[in-house]
Protein backbone atom coordinates (compact mmCIF):
# COMPACT_ATOMS: atom_id res chain seq x y z
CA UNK A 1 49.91 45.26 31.85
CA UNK A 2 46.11 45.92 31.96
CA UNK A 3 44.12 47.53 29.91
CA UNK A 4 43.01 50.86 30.80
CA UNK A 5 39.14 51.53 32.48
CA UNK A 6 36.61 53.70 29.96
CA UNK A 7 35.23 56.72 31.50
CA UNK A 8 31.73 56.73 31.60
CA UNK A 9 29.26 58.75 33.96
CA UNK A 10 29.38 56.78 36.74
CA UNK A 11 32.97 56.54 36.94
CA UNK A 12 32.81 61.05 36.75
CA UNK A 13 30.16 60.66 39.61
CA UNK A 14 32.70 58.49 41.77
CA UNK A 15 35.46 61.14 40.58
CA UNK A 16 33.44 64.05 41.87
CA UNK A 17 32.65 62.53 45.15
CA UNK A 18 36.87 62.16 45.44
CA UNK A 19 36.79 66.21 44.95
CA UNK A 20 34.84 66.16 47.81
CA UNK A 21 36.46 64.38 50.10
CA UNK A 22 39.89 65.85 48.85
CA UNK A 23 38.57 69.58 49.77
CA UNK A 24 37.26 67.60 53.15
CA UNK A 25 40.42 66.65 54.04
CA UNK A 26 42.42 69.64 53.16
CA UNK A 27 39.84 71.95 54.84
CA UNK A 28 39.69 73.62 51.81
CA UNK A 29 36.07 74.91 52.67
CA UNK A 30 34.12 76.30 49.36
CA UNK A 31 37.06 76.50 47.65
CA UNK A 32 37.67 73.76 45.23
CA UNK A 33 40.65 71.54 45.17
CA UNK A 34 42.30 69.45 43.12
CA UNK A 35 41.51 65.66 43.84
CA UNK A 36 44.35 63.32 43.72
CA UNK A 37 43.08 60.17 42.18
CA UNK A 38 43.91 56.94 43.67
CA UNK A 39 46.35 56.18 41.14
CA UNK A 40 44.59 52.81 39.76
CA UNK A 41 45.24 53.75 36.07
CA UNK A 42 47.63 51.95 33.91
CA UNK A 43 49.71 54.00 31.71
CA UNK A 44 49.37 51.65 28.38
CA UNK A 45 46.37 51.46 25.40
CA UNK A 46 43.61 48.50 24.86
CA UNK A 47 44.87 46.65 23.25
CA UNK A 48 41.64 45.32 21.66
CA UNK A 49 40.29 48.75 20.17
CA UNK A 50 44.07 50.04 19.87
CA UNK A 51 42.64 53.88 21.06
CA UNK A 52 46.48 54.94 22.22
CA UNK A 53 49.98 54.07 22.44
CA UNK A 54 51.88 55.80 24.87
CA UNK A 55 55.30 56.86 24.31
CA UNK A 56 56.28 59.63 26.78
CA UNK A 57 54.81 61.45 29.27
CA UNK A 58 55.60 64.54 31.70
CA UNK A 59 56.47 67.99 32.13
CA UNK A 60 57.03 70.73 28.95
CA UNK A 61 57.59 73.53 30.24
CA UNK A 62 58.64 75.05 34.03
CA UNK A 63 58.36 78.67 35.16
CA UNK A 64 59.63 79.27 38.33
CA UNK A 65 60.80 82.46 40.50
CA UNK A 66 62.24 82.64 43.81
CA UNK A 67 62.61 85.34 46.20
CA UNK A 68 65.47 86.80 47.46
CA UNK A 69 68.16 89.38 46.41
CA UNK A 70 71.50 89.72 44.26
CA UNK A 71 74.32 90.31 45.74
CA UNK A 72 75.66 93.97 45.15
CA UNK A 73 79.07 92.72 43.16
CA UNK A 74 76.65 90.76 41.15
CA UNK A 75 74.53 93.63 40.45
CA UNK A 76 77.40 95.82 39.30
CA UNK A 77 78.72 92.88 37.10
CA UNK A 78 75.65 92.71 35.63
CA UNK A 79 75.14 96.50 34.81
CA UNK A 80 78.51 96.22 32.71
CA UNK A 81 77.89 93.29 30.91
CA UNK A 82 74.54 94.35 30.24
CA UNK A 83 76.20 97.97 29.01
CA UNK A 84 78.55 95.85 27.21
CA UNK A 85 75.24 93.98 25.22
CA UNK A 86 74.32 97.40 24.19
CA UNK A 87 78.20 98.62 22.87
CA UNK A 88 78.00 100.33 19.29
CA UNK A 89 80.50 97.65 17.82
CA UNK A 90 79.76 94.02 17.25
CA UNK A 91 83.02 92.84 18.95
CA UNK A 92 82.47 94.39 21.99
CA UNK A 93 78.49 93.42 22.14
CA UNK A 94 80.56 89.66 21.82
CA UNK A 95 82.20 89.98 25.17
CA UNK A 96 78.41 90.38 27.30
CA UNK A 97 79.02 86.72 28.63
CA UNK A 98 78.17 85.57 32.13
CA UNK A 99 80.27 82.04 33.02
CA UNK A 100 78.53 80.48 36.13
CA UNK A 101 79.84 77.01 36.43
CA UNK A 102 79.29 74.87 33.60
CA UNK A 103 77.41 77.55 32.13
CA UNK A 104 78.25 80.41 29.77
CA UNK A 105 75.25 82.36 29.64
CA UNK A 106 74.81 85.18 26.94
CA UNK A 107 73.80 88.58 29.06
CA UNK A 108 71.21 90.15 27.00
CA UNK A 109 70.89 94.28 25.85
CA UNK A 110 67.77 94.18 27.18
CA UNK A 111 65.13 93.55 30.41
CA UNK A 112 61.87 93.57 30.69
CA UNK A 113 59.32 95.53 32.81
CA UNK A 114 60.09 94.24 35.95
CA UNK A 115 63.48 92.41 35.35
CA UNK A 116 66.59 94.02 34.94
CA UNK A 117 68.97 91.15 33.50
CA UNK A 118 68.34 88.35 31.38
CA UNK A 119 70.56 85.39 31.20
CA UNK A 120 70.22 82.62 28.58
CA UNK A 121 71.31 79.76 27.23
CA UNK A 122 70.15 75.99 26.43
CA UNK A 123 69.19 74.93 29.69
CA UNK A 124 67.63 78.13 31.76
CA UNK A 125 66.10 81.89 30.78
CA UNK A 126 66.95 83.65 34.02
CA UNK A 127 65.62 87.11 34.52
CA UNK A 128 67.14 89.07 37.48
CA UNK A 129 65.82 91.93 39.05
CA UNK A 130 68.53 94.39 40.70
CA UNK A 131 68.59 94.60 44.52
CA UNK A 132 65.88 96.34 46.34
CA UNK A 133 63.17 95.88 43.78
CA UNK A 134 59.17 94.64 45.25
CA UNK A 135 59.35 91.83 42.91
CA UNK A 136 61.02 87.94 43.37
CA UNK A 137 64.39 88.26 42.49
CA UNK A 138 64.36 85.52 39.96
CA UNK A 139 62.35 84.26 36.99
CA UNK A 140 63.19 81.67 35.04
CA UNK A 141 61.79 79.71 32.32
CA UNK A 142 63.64 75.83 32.08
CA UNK A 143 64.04 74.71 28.72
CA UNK A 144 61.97 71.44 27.58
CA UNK A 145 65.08 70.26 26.08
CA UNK A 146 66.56 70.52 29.71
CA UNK A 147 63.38 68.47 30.90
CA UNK A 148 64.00 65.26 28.72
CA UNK A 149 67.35 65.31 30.06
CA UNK A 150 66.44 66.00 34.07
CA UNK A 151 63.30 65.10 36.15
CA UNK A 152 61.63 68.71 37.31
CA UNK A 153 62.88 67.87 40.91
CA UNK A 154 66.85 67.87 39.42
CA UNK A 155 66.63 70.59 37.14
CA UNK A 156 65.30 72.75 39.64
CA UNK A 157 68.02 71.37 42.29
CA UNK A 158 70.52 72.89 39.73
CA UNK A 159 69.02 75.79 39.07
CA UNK A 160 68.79 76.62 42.89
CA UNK A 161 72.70 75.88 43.18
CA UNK A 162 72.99 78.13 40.28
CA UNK A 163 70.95 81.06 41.42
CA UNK A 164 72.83 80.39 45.23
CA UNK A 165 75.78 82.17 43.38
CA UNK A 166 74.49 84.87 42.00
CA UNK A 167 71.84 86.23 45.32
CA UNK A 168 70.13 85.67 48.73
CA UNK A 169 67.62 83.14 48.15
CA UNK A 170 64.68 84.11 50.66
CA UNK A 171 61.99 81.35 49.46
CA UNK A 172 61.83 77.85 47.70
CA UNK A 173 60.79 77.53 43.86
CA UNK A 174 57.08 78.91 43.84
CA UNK A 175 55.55 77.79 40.58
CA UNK A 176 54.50 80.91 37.50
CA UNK A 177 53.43 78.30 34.81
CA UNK A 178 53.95 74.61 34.44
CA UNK A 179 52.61 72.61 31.16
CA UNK A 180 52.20 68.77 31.30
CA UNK A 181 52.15 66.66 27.84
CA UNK A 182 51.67 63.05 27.06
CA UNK A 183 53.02 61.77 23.61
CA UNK A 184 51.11 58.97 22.07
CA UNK A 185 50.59 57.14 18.94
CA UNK A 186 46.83 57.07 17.81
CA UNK A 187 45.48 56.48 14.33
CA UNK A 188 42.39 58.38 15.30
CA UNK A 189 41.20 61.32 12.70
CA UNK A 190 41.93 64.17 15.06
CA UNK A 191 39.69 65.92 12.71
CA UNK A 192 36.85 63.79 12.56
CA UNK A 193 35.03 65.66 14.97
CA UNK A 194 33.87 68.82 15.25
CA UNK A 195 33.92 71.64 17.78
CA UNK A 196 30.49 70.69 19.67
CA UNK A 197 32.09 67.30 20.74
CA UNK A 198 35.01 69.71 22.67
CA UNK A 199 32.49 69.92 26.33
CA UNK A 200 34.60 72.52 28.36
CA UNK A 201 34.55 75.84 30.57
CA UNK A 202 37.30 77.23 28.32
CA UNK A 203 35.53 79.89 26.34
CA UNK A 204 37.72 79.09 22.97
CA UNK A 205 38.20 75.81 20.71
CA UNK A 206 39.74 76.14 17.63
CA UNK A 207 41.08 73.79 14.57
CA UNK A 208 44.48 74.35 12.72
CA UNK A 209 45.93 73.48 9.76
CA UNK A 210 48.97 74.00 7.54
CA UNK A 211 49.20 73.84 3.69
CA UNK A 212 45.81 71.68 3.71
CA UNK A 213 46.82 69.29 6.95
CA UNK A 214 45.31 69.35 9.98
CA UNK A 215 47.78 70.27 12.67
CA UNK A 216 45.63 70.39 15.51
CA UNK A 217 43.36 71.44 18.03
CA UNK A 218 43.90 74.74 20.83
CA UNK A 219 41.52 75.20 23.58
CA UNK A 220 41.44 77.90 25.91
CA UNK A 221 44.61 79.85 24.71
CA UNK A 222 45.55 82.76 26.78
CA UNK A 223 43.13 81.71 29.84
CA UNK A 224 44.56 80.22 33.25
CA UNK A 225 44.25 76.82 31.84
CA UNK A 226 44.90 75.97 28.17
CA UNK A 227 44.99 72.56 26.36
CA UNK A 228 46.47 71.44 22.87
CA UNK A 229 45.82 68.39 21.07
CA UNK A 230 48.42 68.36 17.63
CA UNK A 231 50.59 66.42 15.56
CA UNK A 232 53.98 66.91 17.26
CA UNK A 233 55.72 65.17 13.93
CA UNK A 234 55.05 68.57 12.07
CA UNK A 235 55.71 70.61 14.94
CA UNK A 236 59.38 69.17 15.65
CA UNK A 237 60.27 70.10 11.49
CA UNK A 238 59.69 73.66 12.83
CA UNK A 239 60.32 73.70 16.35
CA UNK A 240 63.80 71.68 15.72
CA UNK A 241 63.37 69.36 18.50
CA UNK A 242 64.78 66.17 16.75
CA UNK A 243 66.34 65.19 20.29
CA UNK A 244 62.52 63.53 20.55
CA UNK A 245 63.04 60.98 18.06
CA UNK A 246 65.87 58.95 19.87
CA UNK A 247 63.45 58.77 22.92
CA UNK A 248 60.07 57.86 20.84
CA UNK A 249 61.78 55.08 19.78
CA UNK A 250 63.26 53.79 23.15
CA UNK A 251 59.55 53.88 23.87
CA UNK A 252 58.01 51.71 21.15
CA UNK A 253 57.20 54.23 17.86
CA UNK A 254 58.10 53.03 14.55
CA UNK A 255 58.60 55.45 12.13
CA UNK A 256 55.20 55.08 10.35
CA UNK A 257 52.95 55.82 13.12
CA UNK A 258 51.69 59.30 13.66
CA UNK A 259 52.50 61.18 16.81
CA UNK A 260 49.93 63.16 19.29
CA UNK A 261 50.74 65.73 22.09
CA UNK A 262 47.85 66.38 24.54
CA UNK A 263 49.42 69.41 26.61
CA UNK A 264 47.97 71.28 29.02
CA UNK A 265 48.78 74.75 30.42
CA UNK A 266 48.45 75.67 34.36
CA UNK A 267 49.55 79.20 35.26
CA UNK A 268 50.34 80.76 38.65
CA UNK A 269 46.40 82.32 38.72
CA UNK A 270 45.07 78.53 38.96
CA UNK A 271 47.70 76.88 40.85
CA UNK A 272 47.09 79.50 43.58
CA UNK A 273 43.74 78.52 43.60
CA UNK A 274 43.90 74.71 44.54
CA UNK A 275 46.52 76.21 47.07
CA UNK A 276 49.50 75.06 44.79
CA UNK A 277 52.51 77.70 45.33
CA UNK A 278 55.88 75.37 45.60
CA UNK A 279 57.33 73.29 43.14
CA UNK A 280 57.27 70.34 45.94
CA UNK A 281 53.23 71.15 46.20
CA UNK A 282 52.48 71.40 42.40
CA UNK A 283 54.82 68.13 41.78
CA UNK A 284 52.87 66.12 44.06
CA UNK A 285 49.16 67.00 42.57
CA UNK A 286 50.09 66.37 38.67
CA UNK A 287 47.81 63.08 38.81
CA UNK A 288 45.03 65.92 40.06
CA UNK A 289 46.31 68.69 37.85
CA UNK A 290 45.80 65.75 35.18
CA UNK A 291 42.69 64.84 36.27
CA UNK A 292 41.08 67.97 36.60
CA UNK A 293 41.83 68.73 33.20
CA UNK A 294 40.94 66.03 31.22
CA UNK A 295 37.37 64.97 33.35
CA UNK A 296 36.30 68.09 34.76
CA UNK A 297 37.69 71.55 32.45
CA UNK A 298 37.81 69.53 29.10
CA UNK A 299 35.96 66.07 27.74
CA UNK A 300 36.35 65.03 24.26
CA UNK A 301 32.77 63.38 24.02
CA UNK A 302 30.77 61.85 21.44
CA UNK A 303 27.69 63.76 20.22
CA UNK A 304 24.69 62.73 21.15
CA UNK A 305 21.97 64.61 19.03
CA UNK A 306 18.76 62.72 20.74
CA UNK A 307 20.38 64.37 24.11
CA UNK A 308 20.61 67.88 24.17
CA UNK A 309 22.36 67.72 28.32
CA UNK A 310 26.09 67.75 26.36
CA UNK A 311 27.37 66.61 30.34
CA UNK A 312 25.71 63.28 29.49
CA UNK A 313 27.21 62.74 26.64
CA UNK A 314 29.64 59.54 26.53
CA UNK A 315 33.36 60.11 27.03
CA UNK A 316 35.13 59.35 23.13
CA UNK A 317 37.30 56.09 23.89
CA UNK A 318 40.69 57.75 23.69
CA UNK A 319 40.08 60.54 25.37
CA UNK A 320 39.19 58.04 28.04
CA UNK A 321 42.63 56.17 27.73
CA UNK A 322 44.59 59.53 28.35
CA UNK A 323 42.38 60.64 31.24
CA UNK A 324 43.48 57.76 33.05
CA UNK A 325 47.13 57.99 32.73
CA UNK A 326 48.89 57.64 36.34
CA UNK A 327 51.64 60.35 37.13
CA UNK A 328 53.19 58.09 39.48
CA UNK A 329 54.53 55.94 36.99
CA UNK A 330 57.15 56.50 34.86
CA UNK A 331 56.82 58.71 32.51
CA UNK A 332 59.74 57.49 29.82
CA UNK A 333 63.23 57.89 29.08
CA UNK A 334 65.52 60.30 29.43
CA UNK A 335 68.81 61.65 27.64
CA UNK A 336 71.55 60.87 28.84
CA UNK A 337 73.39 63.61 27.84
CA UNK A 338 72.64 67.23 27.34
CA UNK A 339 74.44 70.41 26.09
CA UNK A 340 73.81 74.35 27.42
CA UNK A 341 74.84 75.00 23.76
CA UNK A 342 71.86 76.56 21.39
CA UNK A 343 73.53 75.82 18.61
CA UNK A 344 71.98 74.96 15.70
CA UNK A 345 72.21 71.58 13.78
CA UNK A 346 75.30 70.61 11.87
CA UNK A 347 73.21 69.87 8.83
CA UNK A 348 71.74 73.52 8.65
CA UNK A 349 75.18 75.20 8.14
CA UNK A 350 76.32 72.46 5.98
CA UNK A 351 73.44 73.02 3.97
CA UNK A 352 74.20 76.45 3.49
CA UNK A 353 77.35 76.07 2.73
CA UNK A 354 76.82 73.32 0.23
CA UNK A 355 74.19 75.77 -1.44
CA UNK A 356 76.46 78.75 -1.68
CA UNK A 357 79.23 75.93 -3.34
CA UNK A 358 76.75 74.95 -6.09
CA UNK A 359 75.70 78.06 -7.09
CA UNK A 360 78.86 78.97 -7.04
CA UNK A 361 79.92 76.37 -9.05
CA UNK A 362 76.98 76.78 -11.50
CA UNK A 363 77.70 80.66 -12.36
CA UNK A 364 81.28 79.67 -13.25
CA UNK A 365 80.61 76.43 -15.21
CA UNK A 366 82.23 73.69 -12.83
CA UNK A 367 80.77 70.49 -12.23
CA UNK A 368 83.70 68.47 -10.69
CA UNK A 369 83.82 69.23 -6.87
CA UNK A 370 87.85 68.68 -6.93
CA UNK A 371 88.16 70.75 -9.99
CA UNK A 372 85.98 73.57 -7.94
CA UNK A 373 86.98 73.29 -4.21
CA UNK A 374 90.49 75.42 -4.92
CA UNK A 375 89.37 78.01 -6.63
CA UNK A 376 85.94 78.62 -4.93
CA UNK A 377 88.34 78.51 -1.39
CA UNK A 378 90.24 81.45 -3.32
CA UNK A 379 87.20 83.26 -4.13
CA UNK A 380 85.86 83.13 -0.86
CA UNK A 381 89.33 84.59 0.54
CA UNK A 382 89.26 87.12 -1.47
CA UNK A 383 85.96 88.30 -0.68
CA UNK A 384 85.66 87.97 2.70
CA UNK A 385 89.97 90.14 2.34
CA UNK A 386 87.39 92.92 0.83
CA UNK A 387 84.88 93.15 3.38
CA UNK A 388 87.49 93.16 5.76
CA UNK A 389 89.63 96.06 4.54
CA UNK A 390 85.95 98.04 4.14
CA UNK A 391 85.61 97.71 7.42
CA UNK A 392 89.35 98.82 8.14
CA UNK A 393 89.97 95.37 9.83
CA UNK A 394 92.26 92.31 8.51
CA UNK A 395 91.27 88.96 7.27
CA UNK A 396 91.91 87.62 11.04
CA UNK A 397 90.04 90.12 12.68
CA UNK A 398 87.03 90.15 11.00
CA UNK A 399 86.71 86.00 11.23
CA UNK A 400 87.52 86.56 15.03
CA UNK A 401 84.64 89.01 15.36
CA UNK A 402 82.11 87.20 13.34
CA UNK A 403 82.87 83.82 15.24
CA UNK A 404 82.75 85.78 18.40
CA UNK A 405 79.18 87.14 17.67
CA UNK A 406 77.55 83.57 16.99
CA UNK A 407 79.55 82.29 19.49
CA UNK A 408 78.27 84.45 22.34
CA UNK A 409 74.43 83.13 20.86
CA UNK A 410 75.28 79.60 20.93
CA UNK A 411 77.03 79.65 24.68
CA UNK A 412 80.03 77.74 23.27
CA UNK A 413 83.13 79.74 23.67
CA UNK A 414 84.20 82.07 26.14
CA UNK A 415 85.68 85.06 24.74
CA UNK A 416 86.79 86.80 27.97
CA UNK A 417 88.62 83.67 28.98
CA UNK A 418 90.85 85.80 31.60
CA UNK A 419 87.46 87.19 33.34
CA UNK A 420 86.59 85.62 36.72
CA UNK A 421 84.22 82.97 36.63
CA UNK A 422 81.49 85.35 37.92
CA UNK A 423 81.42 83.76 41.56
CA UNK A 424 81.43 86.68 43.71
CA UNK A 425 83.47 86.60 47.02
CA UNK A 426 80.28 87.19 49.23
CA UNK A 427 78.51 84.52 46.86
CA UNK A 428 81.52 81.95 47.60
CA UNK A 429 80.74 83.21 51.75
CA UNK A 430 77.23 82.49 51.14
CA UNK A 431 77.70 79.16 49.15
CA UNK A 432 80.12 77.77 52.50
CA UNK A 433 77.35 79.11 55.08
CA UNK A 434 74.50 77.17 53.48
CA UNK A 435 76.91 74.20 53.19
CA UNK A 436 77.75 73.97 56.83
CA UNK A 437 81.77 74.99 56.75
């Protein structure tokens, strides 16, 4: 592998003049496009200076609506279930379920202003709007978890089968909001700089830390464009994204190094602007969405204070190895398998559990587990026999409920198992048309 090309002025100039000739050839007019690059980076770090490693690279996060319109059975399925969300009694709230293939999506109580239905689990956050309303007739947000397990082009592929079910679809995927990341090992101080070396249009930069550690940098939030530079190590404690791990490591980290995530932000206002709309469009300019970010919107420079033209200011060595990543390469592994459960981690209940044991077994003097485990088993009958008969239920019936409840959050068991698997007839009609038969 080579080592990756600094970017200094005259490599910006040469970039510019591509902009130009990319508007040129698009007949773009004033209007400014993105420039694809000509794809001569190499996705790895000098290895003389040791600026960055790269581990994985990609898409985040995928917004994406389509329009169209639900079928009427679907519509009227959906008003129950969503009626159903909203019941008085937990156990009934436990049956607002929506099984669509290998899917068991909990139906929400609530929409949102322009969406009537939300549909959730692991994989996809589908909002539906009911027939006849001026907006798409789907929105949905793909889960990054999804994303390490699927390329954008698959995911969406199964998403469109999915949606096929439940609606007309009128349009391909048009794009709301996609966010592209690159995960890479640097021992840089991401703090060793401050604000004035940040040379962008965004009209924000700000620092972050946590309990005295630097976390990070945020530019831009809540424009068309934003960009993060933080340590995604701390952010996976909270965020509970240990599926990472496994793939840093495929990819080179050892356990010692530090982690980075440079992420930018692109929402449906920009895209529109470089004349990006579909997914197939958008998916095709992410070495010029890249680009565009890191040489032309934001430059991590190095302060000059004899030169007070910031522009001229030299590109900071690893800000100049991540510029020049090339999209068309591949961008890591992925998982091999994937779950549309949200449930949580097997550790966090244990833990809980264990916790209630030993302070259990601490307010009644034990400090054998086998001398404990038979008596604390009784104790928790008995109490969980009381709350039942408060509630006028029996010991069966209130376990049923309470495992119906979480199970209906985590998308792992069915509990209207003699329901129909929500394919509609005129959705099975529609599903043989588009297939030919």
């Amino acid at each position: 592998m080579k080592n990756q090309p600094a970017v200094n002025q005259e490599s910006q100039q040469s970039e510019r003049a591509s902009v130009r000739r990319e508007r040129q050839l698009r007949g773009d007019g004033d209007r400014e496009a993105v420039a694809v690059p000509s794809n001569t980076a190499i996705n790895n770090s000098n290895p003389e200076t040791g600026e960055v490693k790269f581990l994985r690279f990609g898409v985040d996060s995928l917004y994406l609506s389509y329009q169209g319109e639900l079928y009427s059975d679907v519509n009227e399925k959906l008003i129950a279930l969503k009626a159903i969300a909203q019941a008085e009694h937990p156990q009934e709230q436990a049956k607002a379920q929506f099984a669509l293939g290998e899917h068991l999506f909990e139906v929400k109580d609530k929409g949102s202003s322009f969406f009537n239905y939300v549909l959730e689990d692991n994989a996809f956050r589908i909002q539906l709007s009911r027939p006849g309303k001026a907006v798409p007739m789907a929105y949905v947000k793909l889960s990054s978890e999804y994303l390490t397990h699927k390329k954008p082009e698959d995911a969406e592929s199964a998403l469109y089968a999915l949606l096929s079910q439940l609606g007309r679809i009128d349009s391909t995927a048009h794009v709301s909001r996609i966010d592209l990341f690159c995960d890479f090992v640097s021992q840089q101080n991401m703090e060793g700089w401050n604000r004035s070396a940040w040379v962008t249009h965004a009209g924000s930069v700000n620092a972050y830390s946590t309990d005295n550690q630097f976390t990070g940098w945020a530019i831009g939030l809540g424009g068309v464009i934003a960009g993060r530079l933080y340590n995604k190590l701390l952010e996976i404690i909270k965020s509970n994204k240990g599926y990472l791990i496994p793939l840093w490591a495929q990819a080179g980290w050892s356990s010692d190094e530090p982690i980075w995530r440079l992420e930018f932000e692109f929402k449906r206002q920009f895209l529109t602007q470089k004349g990006l709309v579909r997914l197939d469009e958008v998916l095709k300019n992410l070495n010029g969405l890249w680009s565009y970010a890191t040489t032309e919107w934001l430059k991590l420079t190095i302060p000059n204070s004899d030169d007070e033209t910031r522009a001229r200011w030299p590109i900071h060595p690893m800000w100049a190895s991540l510029a020049a990543l090339d999209w068309e390469t591949n961008g890591g592994p992925l998982q091999s398998r994937f779950s549309n459960e949200r449930t949580p981690e097997d550790r966090i209940s244990l833990n809980r559990a264990f916790s209630a044991l030993t302070t259990w077994m601490a307010a009644h003097s034990f400090t054998e587990w086998e001398e404990a485990i038979v008596p604390f088993r009784t104790a928790l009958y008995h109490y969980i026999n009381n709350r039942a008969m408060d509630g006028g239920m029996s010991f069966e019936e209130l376990i049923t409920e309470k495992v119906a409840i979480k199970a209906r959050q985590f998308n792992t068991i069915n509990n209207t198992p003699d329901d129909d698997d929500g394919i509609t007839d005129a959705a099975r009609a529609y599903r043989k048309l588009s297939d030919g038969e």
